[in-house]
Protein backbone atom coordinates (compact mmCIF):
# COMPACT_ATOMS: atom_id res chain seq x y z
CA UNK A 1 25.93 62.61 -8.11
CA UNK A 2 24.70 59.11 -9.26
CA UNK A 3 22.37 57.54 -7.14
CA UNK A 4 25.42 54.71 -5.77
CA UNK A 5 27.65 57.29 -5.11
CA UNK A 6 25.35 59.08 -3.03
CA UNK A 7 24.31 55.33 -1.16
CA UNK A 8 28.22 54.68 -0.86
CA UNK A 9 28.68 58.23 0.80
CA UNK A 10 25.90 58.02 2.96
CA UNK A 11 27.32 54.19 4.01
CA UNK A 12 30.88 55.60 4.57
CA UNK A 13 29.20 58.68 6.99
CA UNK A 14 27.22 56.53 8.66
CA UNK A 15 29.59 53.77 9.32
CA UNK A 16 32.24 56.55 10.13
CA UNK A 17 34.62 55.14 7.57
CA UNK A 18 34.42 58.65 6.02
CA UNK A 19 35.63 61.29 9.09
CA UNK A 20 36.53 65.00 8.82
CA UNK A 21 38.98 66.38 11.37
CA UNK A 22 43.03 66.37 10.85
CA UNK A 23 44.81 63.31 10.01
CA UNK A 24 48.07 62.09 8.70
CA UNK A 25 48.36 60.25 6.31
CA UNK A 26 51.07 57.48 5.39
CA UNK A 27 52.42 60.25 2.78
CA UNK A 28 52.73 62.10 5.67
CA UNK A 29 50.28 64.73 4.54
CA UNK A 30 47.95 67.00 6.79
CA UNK A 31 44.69 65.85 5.62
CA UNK A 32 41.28 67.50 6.73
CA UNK A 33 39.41 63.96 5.64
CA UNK A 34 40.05 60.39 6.11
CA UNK A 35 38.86 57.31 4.86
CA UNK A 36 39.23 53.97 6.11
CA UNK A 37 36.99 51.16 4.77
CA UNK A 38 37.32 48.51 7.30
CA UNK A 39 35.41 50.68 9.86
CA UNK A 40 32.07 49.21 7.69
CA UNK A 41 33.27 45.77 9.01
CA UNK A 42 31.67 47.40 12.17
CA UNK A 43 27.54 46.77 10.95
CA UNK A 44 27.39 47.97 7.52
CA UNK A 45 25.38 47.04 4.83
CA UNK A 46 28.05 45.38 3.17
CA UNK A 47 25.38 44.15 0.67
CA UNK A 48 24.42 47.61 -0.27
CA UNK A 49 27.97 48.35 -0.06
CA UNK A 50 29.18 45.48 -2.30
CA UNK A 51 26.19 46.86 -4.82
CA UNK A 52 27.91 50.67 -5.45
CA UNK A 53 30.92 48.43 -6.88
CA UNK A 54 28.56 46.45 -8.98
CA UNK A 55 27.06 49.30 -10.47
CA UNK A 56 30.30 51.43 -10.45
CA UNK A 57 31.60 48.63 -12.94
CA UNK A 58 28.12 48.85 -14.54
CA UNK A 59 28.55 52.77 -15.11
CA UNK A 60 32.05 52.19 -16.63
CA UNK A 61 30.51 49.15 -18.60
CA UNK A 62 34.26 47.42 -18.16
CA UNK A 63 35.24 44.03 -18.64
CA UNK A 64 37.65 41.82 -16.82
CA UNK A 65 38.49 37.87 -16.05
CA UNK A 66 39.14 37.79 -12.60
CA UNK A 67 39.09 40.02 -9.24
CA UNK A 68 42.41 41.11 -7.07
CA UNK A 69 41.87 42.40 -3.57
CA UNK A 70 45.20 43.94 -1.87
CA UNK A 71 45.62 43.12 1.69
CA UNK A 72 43.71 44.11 3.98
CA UNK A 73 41.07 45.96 2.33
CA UNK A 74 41.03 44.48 -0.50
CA UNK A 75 40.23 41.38 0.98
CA UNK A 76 37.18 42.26 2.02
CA UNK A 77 36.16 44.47 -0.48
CA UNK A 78 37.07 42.09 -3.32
CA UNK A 79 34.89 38.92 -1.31
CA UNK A 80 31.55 41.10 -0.88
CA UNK A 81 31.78 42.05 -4.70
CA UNK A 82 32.77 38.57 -6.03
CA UNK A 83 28.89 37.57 -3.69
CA UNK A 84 26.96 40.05 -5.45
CA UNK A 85 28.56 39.10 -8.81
CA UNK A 86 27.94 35.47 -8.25
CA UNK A 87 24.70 35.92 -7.05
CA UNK A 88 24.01 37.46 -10.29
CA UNK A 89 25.13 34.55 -12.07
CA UNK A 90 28.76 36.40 -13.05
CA UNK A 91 31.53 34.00 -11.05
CA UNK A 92 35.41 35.15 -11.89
CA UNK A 93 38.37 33.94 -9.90
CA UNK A 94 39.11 35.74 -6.68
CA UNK A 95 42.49 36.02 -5.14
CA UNK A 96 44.48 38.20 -2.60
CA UNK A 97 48.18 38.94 -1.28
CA UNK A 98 49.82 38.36 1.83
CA UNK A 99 51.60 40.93 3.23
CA UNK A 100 54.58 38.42 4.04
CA UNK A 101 55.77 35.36 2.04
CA UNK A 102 54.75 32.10 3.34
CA UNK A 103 57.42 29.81 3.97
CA UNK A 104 55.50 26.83 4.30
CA UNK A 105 52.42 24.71 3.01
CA UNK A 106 51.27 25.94 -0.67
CA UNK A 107 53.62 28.75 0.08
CA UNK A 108 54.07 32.32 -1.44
CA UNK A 109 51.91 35.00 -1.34
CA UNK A 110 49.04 34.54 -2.80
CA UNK A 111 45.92 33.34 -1.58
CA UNK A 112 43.28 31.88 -3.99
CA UNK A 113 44.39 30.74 -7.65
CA UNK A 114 47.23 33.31 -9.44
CA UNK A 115 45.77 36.29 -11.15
CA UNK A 116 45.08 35.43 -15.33
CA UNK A 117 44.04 37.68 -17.89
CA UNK A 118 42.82 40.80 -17.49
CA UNK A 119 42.30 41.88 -13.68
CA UNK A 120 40.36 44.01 -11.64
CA UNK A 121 42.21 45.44 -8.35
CA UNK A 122 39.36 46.45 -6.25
CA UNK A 123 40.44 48.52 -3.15
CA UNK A 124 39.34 51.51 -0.84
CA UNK A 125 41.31 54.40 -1.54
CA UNK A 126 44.03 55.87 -3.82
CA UNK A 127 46.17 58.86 -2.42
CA UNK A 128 49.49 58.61 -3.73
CA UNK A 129 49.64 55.61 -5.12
CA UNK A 130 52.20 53.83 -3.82
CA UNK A 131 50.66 50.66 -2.64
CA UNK A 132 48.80 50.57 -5.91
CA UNK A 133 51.92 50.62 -8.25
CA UNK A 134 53.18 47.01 -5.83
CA UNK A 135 50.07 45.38 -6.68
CA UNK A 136 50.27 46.15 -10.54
CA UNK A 137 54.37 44.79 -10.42
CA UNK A 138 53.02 41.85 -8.42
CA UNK A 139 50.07 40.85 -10.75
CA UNK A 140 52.57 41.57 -13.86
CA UNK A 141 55.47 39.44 -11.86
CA UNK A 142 52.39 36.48 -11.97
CA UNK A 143 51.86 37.29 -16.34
CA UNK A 144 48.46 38.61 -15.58
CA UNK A 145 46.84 41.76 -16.98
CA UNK A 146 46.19 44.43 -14.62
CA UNK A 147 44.51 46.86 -16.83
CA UNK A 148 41.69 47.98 -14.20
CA UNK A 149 41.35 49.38 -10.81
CA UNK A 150 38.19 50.15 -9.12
CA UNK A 151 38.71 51.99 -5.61
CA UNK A 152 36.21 53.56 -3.21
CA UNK A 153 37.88 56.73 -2.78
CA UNK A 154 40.05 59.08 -5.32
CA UNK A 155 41.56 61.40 -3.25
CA UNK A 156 42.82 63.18 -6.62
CA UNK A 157 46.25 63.90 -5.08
CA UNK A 158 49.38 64.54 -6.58
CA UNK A 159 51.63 61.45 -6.69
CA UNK A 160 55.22 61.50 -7.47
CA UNK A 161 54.97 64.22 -9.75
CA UNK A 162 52.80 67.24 -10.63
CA UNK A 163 50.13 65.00 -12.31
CA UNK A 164 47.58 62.64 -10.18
CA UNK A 165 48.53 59.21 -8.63
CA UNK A 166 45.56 57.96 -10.99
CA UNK A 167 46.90 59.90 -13.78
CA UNK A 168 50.34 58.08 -13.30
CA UNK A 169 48.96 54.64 -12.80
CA UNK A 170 47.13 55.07 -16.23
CA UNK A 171 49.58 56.50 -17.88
CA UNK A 172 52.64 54.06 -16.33
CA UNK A 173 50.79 50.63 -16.79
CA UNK A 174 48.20 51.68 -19.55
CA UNK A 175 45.02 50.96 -17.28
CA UNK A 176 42.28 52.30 -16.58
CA UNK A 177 41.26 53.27 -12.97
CA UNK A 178 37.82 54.24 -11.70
CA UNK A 179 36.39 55.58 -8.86
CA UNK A 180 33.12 55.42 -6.66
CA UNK A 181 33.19 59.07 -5.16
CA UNK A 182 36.52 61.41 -4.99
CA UNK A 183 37.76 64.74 -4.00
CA UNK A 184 35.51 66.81 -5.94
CA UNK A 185 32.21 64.81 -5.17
CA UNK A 186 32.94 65.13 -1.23
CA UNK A 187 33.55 69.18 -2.03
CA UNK A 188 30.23 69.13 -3.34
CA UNK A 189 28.49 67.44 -0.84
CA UNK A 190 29.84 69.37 1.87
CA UNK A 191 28.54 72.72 -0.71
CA UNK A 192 25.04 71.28 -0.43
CA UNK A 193 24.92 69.92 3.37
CA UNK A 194 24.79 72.18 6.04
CA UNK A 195 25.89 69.63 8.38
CA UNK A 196 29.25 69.18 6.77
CA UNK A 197 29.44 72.31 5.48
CA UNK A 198 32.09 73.75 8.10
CA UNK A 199 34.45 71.23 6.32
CA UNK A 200 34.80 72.86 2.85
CA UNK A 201 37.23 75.71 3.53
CA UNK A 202 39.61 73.10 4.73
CA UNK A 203 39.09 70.58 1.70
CA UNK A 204 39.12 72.90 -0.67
CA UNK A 205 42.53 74.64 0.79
CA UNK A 206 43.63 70.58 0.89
CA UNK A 207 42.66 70.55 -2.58
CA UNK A 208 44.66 73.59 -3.57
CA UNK A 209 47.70 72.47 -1.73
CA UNK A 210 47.59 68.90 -2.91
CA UNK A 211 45.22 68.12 -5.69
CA UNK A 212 46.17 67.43 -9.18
């Protein structure tokens, strides 16, 4: 594990973002892990945080023309990273959905100037990949380029098929999505901590029933 995936797993545990236990999830799956990212709202570092997406996009050396953020954590996520880039002297446009149409002032439901060129959805998670998909139609809808998606979490689940949601999203829309930590990493640190180790019969049964 690279050293920001270990500092965004060790933000997650400490922030509680990352939990073990039995949740369900809006698939409607049993899961014995859950991740929410807004629970870092609650005192992270969201510097450090903001810096394992700066070097995740470093790792994958990718290039893009502006930033996307999907309501609601996308929001966030997509305002800490646009700091860092900025403060680093990269500045690309920044915008972000609302989850209902505005009827009034500049109206529709966009916030920030309409996606261009190629763009970077930044996000927390990807399980099956539904939410995903309506932010590629949406940034397509707008004549933008959503060729990338950078996400916190890939859960590597199935989606609608036998084959991964990421797996579908690349091959659907012909983009490329990328991940901070996933499945496999959190099997592996649970392998290697005694603390968490109690948890790896369960995700790696989870793993059996739904990864891809």
């Amino acid at each position: 594990m690279k050293d920001f995936q270990q500092k965004f797993l060790n933000l997650a545990l400490e922030a509680k973002a990352l939990e073990f236990g039995n949740f369900t999830l809006k698939s409607g799956r049993q899961s014995p892990y859950f991740f929410n990212a807004a629970k870092m709202l609650n005192g992270s570092n969201l510097y450090e945080l903001a810096g394992c997406y700066e070097e995740a996009i470093k790792d994958a050396n990718i290039q893009f023309d502006c930033i996307y953020g999907p309501a609601y954590k996308g929001i966030f996520l997509g305002s800490i990273l646009s700091t860092v880039l900025s403060k680093n002297g990269k500045n690309y446009p920044l915008s972000f959905n609302r989850k209902e149409v505005k009827d009034h002032g500049e109206g529709g439901n966009i916030i920030g100037a309409n996606p261009i060129g190629d763009v970077l959805i930044i996000d927390d998670v990807i399980s099956a990949g539904t939410a995903a998909k309506e932010s590629i139609e949406s940034i397509k809808s707008l004549g933008a380029n959503p060729n990338l998606m950078l996400i916190g979490l890939d859960r590597q689940e199935k989606g609608q098929g036998s084959v991964s949601a990421r797996a579908e999203l690349e091959n659907k829309y012909g983009m490329r999505v990328i991940s901070i930590i996933n499945l496999d990493a959190l099997i592996q640190f649970s392998e290697k901590d005694p603390e968490y180790s109690e948890h790896l019969p369960n995700l790696k049964a989870y793993r059996e029933s739904w990864g891809a």
